[in-house]
N, C-alpha and C. Protein backbone atom coordinates (compact mmCIF):
# COMPACT_ATOMS: atom_id res chain seq x y z
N UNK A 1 118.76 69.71 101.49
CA UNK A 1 119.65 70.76 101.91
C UNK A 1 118.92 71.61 102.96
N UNK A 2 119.23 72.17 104.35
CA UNK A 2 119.08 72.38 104.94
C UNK A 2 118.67 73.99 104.66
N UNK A 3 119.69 74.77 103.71
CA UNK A 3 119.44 75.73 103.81
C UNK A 3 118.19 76.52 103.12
N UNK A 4 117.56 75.47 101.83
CA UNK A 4 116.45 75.38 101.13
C UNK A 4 115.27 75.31 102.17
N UNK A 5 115.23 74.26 103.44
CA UNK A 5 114.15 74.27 104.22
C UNK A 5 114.27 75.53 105.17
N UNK A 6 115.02 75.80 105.47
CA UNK A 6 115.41 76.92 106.84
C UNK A 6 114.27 78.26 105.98
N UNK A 7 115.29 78.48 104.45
CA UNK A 7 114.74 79.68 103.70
C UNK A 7 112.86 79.42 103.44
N UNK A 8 112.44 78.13 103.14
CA UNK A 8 111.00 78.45 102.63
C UNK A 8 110.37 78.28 104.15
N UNK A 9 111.17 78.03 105.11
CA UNK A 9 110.07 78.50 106.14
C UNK A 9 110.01 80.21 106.45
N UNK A 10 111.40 80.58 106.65
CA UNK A 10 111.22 81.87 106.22
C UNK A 10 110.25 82.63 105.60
N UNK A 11 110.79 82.27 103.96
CA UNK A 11 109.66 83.19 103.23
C UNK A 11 107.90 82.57 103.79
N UNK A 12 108.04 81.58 104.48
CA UNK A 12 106.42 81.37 104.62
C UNK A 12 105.89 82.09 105.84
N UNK A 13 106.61 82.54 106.83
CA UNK A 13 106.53 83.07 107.97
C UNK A 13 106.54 85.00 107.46
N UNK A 14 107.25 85.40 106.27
CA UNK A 14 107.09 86.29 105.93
C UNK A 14 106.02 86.66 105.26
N UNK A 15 105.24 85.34 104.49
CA UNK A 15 104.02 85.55 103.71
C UNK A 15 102.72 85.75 104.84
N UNK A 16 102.78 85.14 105.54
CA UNK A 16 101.81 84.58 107.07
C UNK A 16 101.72 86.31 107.53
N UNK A 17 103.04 87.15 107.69
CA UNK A 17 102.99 88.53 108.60
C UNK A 17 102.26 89.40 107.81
N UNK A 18 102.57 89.45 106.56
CA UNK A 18 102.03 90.35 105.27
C UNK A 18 100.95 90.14 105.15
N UNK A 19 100.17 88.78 105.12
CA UNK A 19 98.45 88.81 105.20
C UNK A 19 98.17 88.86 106.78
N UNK A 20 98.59 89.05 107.69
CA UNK A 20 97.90 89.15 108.91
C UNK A 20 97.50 90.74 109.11
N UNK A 21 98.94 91.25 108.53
CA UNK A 21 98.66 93.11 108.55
C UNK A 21 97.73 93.72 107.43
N UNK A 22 98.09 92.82 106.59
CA UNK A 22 96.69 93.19 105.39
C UNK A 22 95.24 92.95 105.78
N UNK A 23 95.26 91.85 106.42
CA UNK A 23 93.56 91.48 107.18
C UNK A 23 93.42 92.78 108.37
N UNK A 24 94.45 93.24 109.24
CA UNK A 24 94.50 93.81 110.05
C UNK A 24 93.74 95.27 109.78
N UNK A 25 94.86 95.84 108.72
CA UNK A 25 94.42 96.99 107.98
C UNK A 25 92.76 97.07 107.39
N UNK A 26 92.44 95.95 106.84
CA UNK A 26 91.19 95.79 105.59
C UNK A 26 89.87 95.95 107.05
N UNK A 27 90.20 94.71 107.87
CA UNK A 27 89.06 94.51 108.91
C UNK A 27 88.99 96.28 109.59
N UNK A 28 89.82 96.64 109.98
CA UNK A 28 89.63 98.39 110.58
C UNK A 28 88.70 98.96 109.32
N UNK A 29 89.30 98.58 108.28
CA UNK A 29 88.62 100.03 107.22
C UNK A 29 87.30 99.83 106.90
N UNK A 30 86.84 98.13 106.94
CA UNK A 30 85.38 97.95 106.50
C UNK A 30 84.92 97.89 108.23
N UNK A 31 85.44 98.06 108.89
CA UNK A 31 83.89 98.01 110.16
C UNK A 31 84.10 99.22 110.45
N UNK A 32 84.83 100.48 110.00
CA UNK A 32 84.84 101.85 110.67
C UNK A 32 83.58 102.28 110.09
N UNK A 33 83.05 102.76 111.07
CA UNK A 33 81.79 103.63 111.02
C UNK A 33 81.97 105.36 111.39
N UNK A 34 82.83 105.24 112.13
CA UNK A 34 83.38 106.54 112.00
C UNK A 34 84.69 106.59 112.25
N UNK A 35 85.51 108.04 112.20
CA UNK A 35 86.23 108.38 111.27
C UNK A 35 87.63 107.69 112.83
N UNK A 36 86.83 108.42 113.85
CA UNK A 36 87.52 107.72 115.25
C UNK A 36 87.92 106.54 115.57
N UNK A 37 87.07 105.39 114.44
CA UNK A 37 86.99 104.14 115.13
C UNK A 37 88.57 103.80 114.30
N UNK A 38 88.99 104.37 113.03
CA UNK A 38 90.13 104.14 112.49
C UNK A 38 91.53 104.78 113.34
N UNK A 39 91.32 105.02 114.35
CA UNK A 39 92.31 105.21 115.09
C UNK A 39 92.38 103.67 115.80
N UNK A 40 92.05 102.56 115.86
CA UNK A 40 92.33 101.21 116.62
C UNK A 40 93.71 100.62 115.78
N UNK A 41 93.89 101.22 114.96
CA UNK A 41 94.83 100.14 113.97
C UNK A 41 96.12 101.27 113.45
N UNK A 42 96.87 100.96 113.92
CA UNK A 42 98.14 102.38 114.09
C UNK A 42 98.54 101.72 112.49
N UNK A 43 98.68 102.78 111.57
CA UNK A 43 99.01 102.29 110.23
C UNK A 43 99.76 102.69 109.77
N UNK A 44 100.61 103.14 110.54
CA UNK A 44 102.32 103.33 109.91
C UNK A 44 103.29 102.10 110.83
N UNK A 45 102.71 101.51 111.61
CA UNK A 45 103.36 100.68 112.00
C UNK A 45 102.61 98.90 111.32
N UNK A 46 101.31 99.28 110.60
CA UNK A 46 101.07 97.79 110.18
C UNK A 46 101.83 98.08 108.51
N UNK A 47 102.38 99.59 108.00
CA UNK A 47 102.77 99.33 106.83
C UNK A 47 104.34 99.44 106.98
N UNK A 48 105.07 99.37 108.10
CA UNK A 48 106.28 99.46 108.59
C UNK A 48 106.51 97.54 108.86
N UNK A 49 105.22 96.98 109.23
CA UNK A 49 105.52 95.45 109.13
C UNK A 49 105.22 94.95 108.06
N UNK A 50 104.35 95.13 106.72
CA UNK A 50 104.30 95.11 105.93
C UNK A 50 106.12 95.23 104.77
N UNK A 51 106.37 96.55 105.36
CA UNK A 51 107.49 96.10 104.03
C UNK A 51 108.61 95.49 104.94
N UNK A 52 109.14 95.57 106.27
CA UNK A 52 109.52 94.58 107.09
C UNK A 52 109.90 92.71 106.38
N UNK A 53 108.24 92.62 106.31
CA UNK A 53 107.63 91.38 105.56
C UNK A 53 108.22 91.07 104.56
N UNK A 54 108.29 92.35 103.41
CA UNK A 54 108.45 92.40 102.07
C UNK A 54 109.71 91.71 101.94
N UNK A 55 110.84 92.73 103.07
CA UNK A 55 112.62 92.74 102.99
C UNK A 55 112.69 90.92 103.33
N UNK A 56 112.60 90.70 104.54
CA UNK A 56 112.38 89.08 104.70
C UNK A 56 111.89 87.94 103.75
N UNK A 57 110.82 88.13 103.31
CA UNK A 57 110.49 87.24 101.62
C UNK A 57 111.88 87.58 100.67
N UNK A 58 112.12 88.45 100.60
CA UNK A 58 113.01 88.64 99.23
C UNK A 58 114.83 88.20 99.96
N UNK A 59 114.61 88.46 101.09
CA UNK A 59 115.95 87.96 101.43
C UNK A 59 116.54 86.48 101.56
N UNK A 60 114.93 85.78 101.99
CA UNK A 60 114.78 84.52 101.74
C UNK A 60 114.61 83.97 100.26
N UNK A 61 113.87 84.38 99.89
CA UNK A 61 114.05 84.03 98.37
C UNK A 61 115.54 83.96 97.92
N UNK A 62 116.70 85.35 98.53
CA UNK A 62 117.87 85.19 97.62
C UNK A 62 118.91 84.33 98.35
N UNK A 63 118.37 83.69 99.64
CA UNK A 63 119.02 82.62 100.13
C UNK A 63 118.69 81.29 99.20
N UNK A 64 117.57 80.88 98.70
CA UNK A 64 117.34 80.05 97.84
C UNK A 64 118.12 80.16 96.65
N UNK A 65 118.15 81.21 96.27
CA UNK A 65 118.50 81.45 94.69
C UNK A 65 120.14 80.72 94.75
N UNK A 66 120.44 81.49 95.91
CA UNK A 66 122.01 81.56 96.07
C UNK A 66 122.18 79.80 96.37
N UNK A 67 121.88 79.42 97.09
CA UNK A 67 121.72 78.07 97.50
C UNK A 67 121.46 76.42 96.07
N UNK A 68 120.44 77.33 94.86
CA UNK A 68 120.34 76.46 93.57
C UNK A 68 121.55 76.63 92.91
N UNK A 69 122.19 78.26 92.78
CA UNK A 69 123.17 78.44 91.85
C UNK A 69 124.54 77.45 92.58
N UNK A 70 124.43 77.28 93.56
CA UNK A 70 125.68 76.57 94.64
C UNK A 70 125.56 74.76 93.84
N UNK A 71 123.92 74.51 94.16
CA UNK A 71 123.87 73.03 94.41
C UNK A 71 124.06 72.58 92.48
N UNK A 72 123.51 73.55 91.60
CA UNK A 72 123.70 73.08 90.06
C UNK A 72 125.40 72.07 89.48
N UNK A 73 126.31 73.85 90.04
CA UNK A 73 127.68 72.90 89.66
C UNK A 73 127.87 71.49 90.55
N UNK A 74 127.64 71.15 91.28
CA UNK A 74 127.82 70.27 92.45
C UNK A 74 127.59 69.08 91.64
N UNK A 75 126.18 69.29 91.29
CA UNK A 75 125.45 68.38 90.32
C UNK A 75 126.22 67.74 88.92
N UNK A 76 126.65 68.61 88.09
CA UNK A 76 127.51 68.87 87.29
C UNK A 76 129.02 68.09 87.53
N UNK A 77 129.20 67.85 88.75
CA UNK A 77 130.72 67.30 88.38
C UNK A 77 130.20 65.69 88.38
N UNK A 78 131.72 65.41 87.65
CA UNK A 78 131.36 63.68 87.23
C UNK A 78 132.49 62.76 88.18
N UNK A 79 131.87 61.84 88.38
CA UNK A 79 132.67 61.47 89.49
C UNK A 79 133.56 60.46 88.71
């Protein structure tokens, strides 16, 4: 089913953004040496892609969900 592959690339492209901004965030906080150098990493916009991320995983996820509850009866009828 098409719409099963479309959705887990989705949620995988949403998992991929969420650890890129998490590495993003983590790498600023362990090499700041001072308090200035944490100005390189604007962090209302890596936690604005962060839940961004979040809404996309879960929307994909309920394209799946919606998509099993569809394909079960399908399954279910007898020919």
């Amino acid at each position: 089913m098409q719409a099963l592959a479309i959705a887990a690339a989705g949620m995988n492209a949403a998992a991929n953004r969420l650890s890129a901004s998490a590495q993003r965030v983590a790498s600023a906080d362990a090499h700041a040496e001072k308090v200035e150098q944490l100005k390189d990493v604007d962090y209302v916009k890596e936690r604005t892609e962060q839940i961004s991320a979040g809404h996309d995983f879960k929307a994909n996820a309920a394209v799946i969900k919606t998509a099993d509850e569809m394909t079960g009866p399908l399954l279910d009828l007898k020919v």
